[in-house]
N, C-alpha and C. Protein backbone atom coordinates (compact mmCIF):
# COMPACT_ATOMS: atom_id res chain seq x y z
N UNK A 1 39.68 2.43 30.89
CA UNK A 1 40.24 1.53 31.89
C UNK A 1 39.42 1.52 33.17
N UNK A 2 39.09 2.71 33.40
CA UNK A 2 38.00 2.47 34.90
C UNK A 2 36.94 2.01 34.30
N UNK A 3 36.00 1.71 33.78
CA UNK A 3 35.12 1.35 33.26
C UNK A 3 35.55 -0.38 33.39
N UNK A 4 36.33 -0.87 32.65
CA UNK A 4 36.99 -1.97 32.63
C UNK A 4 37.01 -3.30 34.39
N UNK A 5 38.01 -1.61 35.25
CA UNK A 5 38.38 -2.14 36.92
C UNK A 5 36.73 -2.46 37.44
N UNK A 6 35.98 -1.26 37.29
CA UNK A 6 34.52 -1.63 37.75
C UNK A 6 33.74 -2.62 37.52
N UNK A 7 33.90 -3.19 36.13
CA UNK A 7 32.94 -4.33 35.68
C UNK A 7 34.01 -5.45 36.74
N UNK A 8 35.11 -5.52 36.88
CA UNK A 8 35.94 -6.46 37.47
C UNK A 8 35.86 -6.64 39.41
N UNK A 9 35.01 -5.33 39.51
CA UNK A 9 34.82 -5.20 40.91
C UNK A 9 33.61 -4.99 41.96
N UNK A 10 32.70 -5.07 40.68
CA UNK A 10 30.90 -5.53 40.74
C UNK A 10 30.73 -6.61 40.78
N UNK A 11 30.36 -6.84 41.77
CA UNK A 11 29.53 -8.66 42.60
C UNK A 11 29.13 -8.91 41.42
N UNK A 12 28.46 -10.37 41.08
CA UNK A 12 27.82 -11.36 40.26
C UNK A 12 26.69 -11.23 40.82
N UNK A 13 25.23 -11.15 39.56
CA UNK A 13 24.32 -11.35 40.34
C UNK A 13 23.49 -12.34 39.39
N UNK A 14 22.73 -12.97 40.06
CA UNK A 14 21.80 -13.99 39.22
C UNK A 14 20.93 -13.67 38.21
N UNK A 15 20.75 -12.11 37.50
CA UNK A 15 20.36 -11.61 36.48
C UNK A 15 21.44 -11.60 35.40
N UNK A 16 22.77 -11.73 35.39
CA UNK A 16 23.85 -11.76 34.92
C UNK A 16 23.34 -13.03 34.03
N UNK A 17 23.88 -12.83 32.36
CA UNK A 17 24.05 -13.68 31.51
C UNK A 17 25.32 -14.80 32.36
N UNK A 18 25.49 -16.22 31.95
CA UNK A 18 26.24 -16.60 32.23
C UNK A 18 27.91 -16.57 31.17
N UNK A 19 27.30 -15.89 29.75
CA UNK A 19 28.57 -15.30 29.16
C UNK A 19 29.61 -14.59 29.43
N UNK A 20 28.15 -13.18 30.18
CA UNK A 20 28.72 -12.13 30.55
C UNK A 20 29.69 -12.42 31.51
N UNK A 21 29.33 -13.14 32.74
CA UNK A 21 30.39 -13.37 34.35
C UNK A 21 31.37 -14.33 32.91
N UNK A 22 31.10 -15.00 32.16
CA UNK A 22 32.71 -15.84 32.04
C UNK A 22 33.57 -14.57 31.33
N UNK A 23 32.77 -13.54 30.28
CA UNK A 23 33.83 -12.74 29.88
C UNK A 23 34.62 -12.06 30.83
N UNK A 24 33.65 -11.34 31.77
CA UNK A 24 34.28 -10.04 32.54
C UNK A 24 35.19 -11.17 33.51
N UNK A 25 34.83 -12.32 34.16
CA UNK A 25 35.96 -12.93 35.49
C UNK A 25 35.74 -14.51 34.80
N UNK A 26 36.71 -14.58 33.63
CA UNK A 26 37.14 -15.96 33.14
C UNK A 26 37.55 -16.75 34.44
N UNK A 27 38.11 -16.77 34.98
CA UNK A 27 38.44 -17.44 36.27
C UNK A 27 36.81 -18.17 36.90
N UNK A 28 35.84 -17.92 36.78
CA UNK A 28 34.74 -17.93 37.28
C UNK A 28 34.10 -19.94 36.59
N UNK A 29 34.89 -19.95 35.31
CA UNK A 29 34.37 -21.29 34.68
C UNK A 29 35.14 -22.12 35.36
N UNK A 30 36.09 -22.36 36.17
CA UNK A 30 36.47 -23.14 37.12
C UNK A 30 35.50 -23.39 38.65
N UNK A 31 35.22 -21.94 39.20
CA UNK A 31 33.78 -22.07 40.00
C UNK A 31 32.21 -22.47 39.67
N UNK A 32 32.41 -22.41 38.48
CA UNK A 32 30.95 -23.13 38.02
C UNK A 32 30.85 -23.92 37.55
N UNK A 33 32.22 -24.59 37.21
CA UNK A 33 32.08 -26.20 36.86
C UNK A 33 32.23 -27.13 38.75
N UNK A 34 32.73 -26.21 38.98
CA UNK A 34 33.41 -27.27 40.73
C UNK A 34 31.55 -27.29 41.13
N UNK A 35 30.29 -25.93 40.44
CA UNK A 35 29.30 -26.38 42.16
C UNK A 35 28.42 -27.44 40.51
N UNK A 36 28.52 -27.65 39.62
CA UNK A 36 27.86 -28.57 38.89
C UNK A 36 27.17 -28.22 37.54
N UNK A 37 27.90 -26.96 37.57
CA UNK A 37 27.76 -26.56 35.88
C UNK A 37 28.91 -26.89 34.90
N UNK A 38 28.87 -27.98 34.58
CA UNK A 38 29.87 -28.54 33.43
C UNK A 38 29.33 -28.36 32.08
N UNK A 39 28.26 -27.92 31.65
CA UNK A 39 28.24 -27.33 30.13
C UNK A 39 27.82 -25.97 29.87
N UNK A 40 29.14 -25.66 30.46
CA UNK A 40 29.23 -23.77 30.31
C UNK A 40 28.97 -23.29 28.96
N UNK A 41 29.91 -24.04 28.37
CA UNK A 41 30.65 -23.81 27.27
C UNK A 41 29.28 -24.12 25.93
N UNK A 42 28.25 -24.39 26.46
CA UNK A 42 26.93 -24.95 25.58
C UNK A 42 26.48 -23.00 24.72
N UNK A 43 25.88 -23.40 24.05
CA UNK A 43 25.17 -22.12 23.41
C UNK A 43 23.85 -21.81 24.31
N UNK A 44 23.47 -22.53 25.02
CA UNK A 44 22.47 -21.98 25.94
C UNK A 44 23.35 -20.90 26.81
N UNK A 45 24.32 -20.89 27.04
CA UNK A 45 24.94 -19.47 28.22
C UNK A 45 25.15 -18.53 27.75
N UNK A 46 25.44 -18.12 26.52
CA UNK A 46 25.35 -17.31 25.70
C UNK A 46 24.07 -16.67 26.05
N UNK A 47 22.65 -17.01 26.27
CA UNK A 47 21.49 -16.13 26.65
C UNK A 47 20.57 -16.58 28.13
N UNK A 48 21.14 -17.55 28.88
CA UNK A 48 20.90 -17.91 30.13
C UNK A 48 21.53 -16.91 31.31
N UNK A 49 20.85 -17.31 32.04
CA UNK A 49 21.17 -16.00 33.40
C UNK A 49 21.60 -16.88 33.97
N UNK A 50 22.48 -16.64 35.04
CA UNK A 50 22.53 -17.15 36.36
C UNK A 50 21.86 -18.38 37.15
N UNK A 51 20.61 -16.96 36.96
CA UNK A 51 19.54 -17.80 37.96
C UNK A 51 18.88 -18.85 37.03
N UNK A 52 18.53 -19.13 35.78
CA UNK A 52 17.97 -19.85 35.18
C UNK A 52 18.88 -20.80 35.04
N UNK A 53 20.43 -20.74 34.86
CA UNK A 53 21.14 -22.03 34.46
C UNK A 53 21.01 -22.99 36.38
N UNK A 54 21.00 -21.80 36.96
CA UNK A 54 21.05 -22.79 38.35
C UNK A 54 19.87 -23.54 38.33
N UNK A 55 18.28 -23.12 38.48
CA UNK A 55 17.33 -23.78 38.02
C UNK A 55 17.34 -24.98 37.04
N UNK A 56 17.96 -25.23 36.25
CA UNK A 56 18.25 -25.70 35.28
C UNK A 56 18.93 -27.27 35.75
N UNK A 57 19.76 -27.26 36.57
CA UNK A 57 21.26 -27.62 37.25
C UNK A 57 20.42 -28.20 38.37
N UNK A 58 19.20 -27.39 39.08
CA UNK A 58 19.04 -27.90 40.28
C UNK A 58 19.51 -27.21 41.27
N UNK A 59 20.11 -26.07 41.18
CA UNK A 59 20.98 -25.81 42.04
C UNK A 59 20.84 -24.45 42.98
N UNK A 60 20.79 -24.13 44.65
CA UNK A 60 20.29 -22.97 44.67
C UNK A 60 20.80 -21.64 44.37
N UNK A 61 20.28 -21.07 43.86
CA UNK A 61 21.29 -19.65 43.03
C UNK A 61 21.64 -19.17 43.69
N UNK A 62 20.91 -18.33 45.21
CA UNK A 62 22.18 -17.46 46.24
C UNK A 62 23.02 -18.36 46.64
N UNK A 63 22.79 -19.65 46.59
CA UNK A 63 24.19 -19.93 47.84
C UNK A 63 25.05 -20.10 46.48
N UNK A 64 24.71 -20.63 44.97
CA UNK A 64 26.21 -20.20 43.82
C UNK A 64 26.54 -18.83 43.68
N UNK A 65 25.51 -17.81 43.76
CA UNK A 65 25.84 -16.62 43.67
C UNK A 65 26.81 -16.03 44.89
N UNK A 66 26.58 -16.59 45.76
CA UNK A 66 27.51 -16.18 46.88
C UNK A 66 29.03 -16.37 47.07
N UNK A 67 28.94 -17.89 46.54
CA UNK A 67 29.75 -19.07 46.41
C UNK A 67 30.53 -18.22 45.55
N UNK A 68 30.05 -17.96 44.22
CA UNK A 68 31.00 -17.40 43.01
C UNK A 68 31.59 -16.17 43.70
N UNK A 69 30.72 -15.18 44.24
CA UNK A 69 31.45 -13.93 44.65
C UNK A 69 32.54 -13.87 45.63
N UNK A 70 32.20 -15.04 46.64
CA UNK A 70 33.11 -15.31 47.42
C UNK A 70 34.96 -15.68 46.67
N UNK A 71 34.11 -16.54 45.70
CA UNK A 71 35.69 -16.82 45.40
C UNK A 71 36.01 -16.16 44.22
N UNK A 72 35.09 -15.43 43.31
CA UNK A 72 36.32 -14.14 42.68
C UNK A 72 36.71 -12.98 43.78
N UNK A 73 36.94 -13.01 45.14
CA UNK A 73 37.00 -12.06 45.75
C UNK A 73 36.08 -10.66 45.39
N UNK A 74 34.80 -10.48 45.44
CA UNK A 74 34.19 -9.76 45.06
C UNK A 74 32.88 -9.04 46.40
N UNK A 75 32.76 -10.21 47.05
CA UNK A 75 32.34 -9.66 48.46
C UNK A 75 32.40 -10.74 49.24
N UNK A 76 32.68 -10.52 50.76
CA UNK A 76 32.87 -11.79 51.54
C UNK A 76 31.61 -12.07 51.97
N UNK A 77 31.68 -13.71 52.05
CA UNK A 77 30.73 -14.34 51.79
C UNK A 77 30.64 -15.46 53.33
N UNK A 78 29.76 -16.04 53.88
CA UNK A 78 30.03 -16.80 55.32
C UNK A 78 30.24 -18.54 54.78
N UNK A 79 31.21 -18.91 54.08
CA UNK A 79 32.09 -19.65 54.16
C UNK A 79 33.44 -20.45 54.91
């Protein structure tokens, strides 16, 4: 179970599979469809990072990476 709380209480970082953040904070595919990732759900996230799906998207990765952490409550963010 601590093992579990910790993965739930470690920031997101743009080396992160984009599987991995939807397993550990499901809540998170609602924040990454709102900044313009609408094909989460593709078999590319399964082995895409973060930072490559933002690249991908166009999109800049710290300010989603921030963005995301901000709103799983994971570190405050200047929003």
């Amino acid at each position: 179970m601590a093992n579990e709380e910790n993965i739930k209480s470690t920031p997101v970082s743009g080396e992160m599979l984009i599987a991995e953040i939807l397993r550990d904070h499901p809540e998170s595919a609602y924040v990454l469809m709102n900044c313009g990732m609408g094909c989460i759900g593709c078999p590319s996230s399964q082995m895409e990072s973060l930072k490559d799906a933002c690249m991908v998207h166009g999109l800049d990765a710290d300010e989603v990476i921030k963005y995301l952490n901000y709103e799983l409550g994971l570190t405050a963010a200047e929003y």
